[in-house]
Protein backbone atom coordinates (compact mmCIF):
# COMPACT_ATOMS: atom_id res chain seq x y z
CA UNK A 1 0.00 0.00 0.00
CA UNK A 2 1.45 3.21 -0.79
CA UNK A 3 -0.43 6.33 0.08
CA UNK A 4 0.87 9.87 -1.76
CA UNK A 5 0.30 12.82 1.10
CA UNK A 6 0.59 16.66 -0.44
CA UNK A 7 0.95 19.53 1.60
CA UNK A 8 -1.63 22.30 2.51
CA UNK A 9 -2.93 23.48 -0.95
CA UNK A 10 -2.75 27.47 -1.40
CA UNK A 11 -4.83 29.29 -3.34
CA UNK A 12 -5.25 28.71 -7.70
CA UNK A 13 -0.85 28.49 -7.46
CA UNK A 14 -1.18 25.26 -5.08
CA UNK A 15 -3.77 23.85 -7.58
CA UNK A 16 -2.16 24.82 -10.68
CA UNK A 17 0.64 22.88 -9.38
CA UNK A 18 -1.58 19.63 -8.41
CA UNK A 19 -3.32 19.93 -12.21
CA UNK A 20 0.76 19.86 -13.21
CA UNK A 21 1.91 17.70 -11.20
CA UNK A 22 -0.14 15.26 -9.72
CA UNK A 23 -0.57 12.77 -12.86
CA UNK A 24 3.50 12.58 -13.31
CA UNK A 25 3.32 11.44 -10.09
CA UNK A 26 0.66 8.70 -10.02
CA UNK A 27 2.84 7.64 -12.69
CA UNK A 28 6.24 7.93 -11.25
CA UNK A 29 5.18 6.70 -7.69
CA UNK A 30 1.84 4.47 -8.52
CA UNK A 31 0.12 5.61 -5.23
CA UNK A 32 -3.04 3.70 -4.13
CA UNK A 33 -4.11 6.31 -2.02
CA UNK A 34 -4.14 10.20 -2.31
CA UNK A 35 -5.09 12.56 0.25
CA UNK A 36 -4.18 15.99 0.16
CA UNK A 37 -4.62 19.32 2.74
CA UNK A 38 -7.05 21.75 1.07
CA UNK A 39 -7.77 23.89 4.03
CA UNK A 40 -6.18 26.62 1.76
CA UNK A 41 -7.45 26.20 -1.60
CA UNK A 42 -10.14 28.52 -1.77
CA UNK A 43 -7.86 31.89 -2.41
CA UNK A 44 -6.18 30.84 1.13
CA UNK A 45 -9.29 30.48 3.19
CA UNK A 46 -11.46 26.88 2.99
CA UNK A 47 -12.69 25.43 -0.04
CA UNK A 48 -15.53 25.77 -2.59
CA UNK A 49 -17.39 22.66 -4.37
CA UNK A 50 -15.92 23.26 -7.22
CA UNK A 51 -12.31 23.10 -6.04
CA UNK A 52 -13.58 20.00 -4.12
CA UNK A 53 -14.82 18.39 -7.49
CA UNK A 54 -11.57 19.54 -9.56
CA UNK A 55 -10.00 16.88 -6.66
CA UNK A 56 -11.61 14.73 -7.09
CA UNK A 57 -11.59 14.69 -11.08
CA UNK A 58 -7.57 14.50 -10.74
CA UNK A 59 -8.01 11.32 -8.22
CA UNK A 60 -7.94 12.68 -4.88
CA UNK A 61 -9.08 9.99 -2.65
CA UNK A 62 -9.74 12.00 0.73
CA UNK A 63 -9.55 15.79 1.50
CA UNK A 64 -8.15 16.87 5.78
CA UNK A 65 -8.76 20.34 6.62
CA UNK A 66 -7.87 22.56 9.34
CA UNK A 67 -8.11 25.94 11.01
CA UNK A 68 -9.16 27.73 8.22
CA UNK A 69 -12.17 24.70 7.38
CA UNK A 70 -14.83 27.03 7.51
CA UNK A 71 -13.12 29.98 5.99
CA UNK A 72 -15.41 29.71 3.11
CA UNK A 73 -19.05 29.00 4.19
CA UNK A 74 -20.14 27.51 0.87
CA UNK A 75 -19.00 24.26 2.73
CA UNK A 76 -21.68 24.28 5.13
CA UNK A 77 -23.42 22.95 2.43
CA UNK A 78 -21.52 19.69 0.95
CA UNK A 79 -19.37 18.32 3.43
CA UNK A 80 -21.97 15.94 4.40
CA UNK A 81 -21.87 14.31 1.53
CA UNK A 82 -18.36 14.79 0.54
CA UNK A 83 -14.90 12.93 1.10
CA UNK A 84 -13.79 15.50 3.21
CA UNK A 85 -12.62 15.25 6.55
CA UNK A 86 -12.59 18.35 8.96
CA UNK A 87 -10.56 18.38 12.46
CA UNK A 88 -11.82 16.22 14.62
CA UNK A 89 -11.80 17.94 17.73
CA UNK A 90 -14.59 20.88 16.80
CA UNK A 91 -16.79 20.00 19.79
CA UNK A 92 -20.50 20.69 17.71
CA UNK A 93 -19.72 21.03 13.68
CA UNK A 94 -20.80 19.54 10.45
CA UNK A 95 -19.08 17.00 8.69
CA UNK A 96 -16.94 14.34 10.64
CA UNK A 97 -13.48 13.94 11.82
CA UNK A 98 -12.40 10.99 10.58
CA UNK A 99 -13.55 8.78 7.34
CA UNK A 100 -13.11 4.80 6.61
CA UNK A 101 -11.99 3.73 3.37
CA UNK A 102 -12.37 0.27 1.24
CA UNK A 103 -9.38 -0.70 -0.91
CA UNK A 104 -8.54 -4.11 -1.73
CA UNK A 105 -10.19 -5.39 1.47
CA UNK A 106 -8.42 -3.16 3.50
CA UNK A 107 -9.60 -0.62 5.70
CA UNK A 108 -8.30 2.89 5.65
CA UNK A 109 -8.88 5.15 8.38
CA UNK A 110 -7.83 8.87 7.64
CA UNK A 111 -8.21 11.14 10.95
CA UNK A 112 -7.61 14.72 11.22
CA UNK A 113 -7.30 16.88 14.46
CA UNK A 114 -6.06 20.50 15.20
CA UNK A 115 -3.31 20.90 17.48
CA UNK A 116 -4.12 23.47 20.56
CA UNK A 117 -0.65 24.98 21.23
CA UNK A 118 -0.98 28.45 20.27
CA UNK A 119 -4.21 27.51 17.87
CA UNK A 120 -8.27 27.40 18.61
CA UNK A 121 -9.42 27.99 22.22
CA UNK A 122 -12.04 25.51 23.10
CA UNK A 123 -10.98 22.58 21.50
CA UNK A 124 -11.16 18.88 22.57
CA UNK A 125 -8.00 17.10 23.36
CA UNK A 126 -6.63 15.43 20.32
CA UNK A 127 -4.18 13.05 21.77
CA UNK A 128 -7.22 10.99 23.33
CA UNK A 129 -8.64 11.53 20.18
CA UNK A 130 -7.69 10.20 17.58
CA UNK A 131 -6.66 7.01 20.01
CA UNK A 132 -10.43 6.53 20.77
CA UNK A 133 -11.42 7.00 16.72
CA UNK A 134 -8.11 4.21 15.85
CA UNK A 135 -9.06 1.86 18.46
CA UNK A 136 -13.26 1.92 17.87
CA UNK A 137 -12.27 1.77 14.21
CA UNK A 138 -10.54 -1.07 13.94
CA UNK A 139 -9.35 0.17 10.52
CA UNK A 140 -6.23 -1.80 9.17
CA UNK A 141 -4.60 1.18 8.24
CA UNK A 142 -5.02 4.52 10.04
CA UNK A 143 -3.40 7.58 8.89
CA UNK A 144 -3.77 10.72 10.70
CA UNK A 145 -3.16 14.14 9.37
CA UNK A 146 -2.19 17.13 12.46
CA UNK A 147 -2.67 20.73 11.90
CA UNK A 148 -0.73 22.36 14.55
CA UNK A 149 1.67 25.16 15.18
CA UNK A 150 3.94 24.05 17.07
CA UNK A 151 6.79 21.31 16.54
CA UNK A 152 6.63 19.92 20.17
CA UNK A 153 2.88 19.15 19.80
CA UNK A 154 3.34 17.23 16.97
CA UNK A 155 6.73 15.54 17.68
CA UNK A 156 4.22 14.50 20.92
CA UNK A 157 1.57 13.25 19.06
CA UNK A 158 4.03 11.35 16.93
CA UNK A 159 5.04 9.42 19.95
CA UNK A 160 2.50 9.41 21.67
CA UNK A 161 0.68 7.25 18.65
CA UNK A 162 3.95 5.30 17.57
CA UNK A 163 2.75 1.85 17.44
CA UNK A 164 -1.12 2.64 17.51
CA UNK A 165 -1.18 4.85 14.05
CA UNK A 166 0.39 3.83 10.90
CA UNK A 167 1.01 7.02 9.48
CA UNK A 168 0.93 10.79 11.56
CA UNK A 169 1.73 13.67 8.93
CA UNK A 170 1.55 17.45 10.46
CA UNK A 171 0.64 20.88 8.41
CA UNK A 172 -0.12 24.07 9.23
CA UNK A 173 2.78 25.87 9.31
CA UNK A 174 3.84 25.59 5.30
CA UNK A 175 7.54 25.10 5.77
CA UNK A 176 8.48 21.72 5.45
CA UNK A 177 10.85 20.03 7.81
CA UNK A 178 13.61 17.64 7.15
CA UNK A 179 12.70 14.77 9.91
CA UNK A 180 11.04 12.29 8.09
CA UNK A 181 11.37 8.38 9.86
CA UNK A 182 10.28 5.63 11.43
CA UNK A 183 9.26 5.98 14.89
CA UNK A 184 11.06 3.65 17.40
CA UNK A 185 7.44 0.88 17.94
CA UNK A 186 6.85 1.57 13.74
CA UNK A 187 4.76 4.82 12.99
CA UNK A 188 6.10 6.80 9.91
CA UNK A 189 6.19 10.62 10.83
CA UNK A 190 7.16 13.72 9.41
CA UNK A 191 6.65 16.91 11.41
CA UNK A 192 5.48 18.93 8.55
CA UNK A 193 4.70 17.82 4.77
CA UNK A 194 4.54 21.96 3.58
CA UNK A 195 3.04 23.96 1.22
CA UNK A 196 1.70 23.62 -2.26
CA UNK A 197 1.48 27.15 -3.71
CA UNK A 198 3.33 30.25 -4.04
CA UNK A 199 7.15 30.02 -3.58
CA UNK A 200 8.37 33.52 -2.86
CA UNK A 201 5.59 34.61 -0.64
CA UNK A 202 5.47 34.15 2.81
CA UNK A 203 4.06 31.14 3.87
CA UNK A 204 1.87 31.55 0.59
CA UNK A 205 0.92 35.32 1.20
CA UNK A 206 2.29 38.22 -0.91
CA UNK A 207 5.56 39.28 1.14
CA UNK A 208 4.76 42.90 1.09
CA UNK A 209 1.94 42.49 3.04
CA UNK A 210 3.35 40.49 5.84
CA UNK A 211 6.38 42.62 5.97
CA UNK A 212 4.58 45.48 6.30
CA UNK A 213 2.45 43.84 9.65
CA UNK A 214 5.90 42.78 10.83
CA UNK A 215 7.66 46.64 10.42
CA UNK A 216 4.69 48.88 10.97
CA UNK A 217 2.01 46.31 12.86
CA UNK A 218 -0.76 46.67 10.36
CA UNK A 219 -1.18 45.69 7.02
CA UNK A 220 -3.92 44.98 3.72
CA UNK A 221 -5.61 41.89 4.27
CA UNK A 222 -3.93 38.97 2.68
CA UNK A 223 -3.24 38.03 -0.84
CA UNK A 224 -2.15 34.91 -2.37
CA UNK A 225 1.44 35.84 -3.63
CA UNK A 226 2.20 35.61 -7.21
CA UNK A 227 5.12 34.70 -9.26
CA UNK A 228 7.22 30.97 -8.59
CA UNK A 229 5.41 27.66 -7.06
CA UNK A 230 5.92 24.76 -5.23
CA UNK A 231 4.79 21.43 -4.43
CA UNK A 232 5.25 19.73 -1.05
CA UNK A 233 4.62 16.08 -0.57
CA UNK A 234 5.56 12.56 0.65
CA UNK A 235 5.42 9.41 -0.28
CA UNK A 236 4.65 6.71 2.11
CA UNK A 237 5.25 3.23 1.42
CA UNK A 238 3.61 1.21 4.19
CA UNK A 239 4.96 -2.15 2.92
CA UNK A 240 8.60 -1.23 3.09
CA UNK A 241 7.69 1.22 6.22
CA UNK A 242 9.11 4.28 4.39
CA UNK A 243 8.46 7.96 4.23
CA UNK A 244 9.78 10.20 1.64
CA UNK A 245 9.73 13.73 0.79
CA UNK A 246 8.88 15.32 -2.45
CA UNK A 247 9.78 18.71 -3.45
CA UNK A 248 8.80 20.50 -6.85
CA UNK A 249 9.65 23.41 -8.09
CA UNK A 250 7.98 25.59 -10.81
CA UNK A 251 8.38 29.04 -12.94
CA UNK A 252 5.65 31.18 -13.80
CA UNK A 253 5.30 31.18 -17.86
């Protein structure tokens, strides 16, 4: 089973780069599973249906969200019905936090959960969790997807799962880190997969703006950067219990 992960989609440059990309890599990598973040896609805040059914045309198995999952309220309307999967740990929301998939006999379980160090007041705990959804789920395979800010939340998380979880990915913060491995009782980890979007922005918003709210304290509201892209992925190979980043790279024409 290999399951291809890509990194928190931003704005039309992050799917511009999945229409590009994404069938050289189903070719190069044959992935049975893909699931990417899409919290994002929607001009950098949620998703719209029809970003959710471009996805889905290009193969997209499962969609995880995040903080920004409501950003656009259009999805108030579909989720319900849809493949997505929105943080667990919302105490009273629409949608669910965790969805079982069928392939080959085998049963996948993709979980996602928000991280609460310097995130969302109010939310459930999502150590406890996600081990409640694994262990009532049974699922052969159970792959769990962590927005969260900080590194020692997720590096906790990582361990605190190794052995119970076959697969704990973390987003959120766009910069992807260079810790991919095997967890000491099996789990593959990786702290953060990145971004897919802008390049030269900052963390896919157009640098002037952020510098400006850095120098002076205030600033436009955001806008997706133009200019470069990237793509940020992995590729997890659950036979041969191996993780592996992908990185791509790509000029504006």
């Amino acid at each position: 089973m290999k399951i291809l992960f890509i990194g928190d989609i931003y704005g039309n440059p992050g799917l511009e780069m999945i229409e590009s990309h994404l069938p050289e890599l189903k070719r190069v990598h044959k992935p049975n599973l893909i699931i990417v973040n899409a919290e994002n896609a929607a001009n950098g805040r949620g998703i719209t249906k029809k970003i959710y059914k471009t996805l889905m045309s290009l193969g997209v198995s499962v969609i995880t969200m995040g903080n920004w999952t409501w950003g656009n309220r259009e999805l108030f309307e579909f989720i319900d019905e849809s493949k997505i999967v929105r943080p667990l740990n919302y105490r009273e929301a629409p949608g669910k936090g965790f969805i079982t998939l069928n392939y080959n006999d085998k049963k996948i379980c993709v979980i996602n959960a928000l991280g609460r160090t310097f995130m969302n007041a109010g939310l459930d705990d999502p150590f406890t969790g996600i081990k409640d959804i694994i262990q009532s789920e049974k699922a052969d395979i159970s792959f769990v997807d962590f927005h969260a800010e900080a590194t020692s939340e997720k590096i906790a998380l990582g361990h605190y799962l190794d052995g119970i979880a076959d697969v704990v990915v973390g987003t959120h913060t766009h910069i992807p880190t260079a810790d991919e491995r095997k967890l000491p009782k099996g789990t593959l980890y990786i702290t953060d997969v990145g971004m897919t979007g802008p390049l030269d922005g900052i963390i896919g918003v157009d640098r002037d703006i952020v510098l400006n709210r850095f120098l002076n304290g205030y600033s436009t509201p955001n806008q997706v950067a133009e200019g470069p892209k990237q793509l940020n992925a992995v590729i997890i190979d659950l036979l041969k219990k191996t993780i592996k980043r992908i990185h791509i790279e790509s000029e504006t024409v």
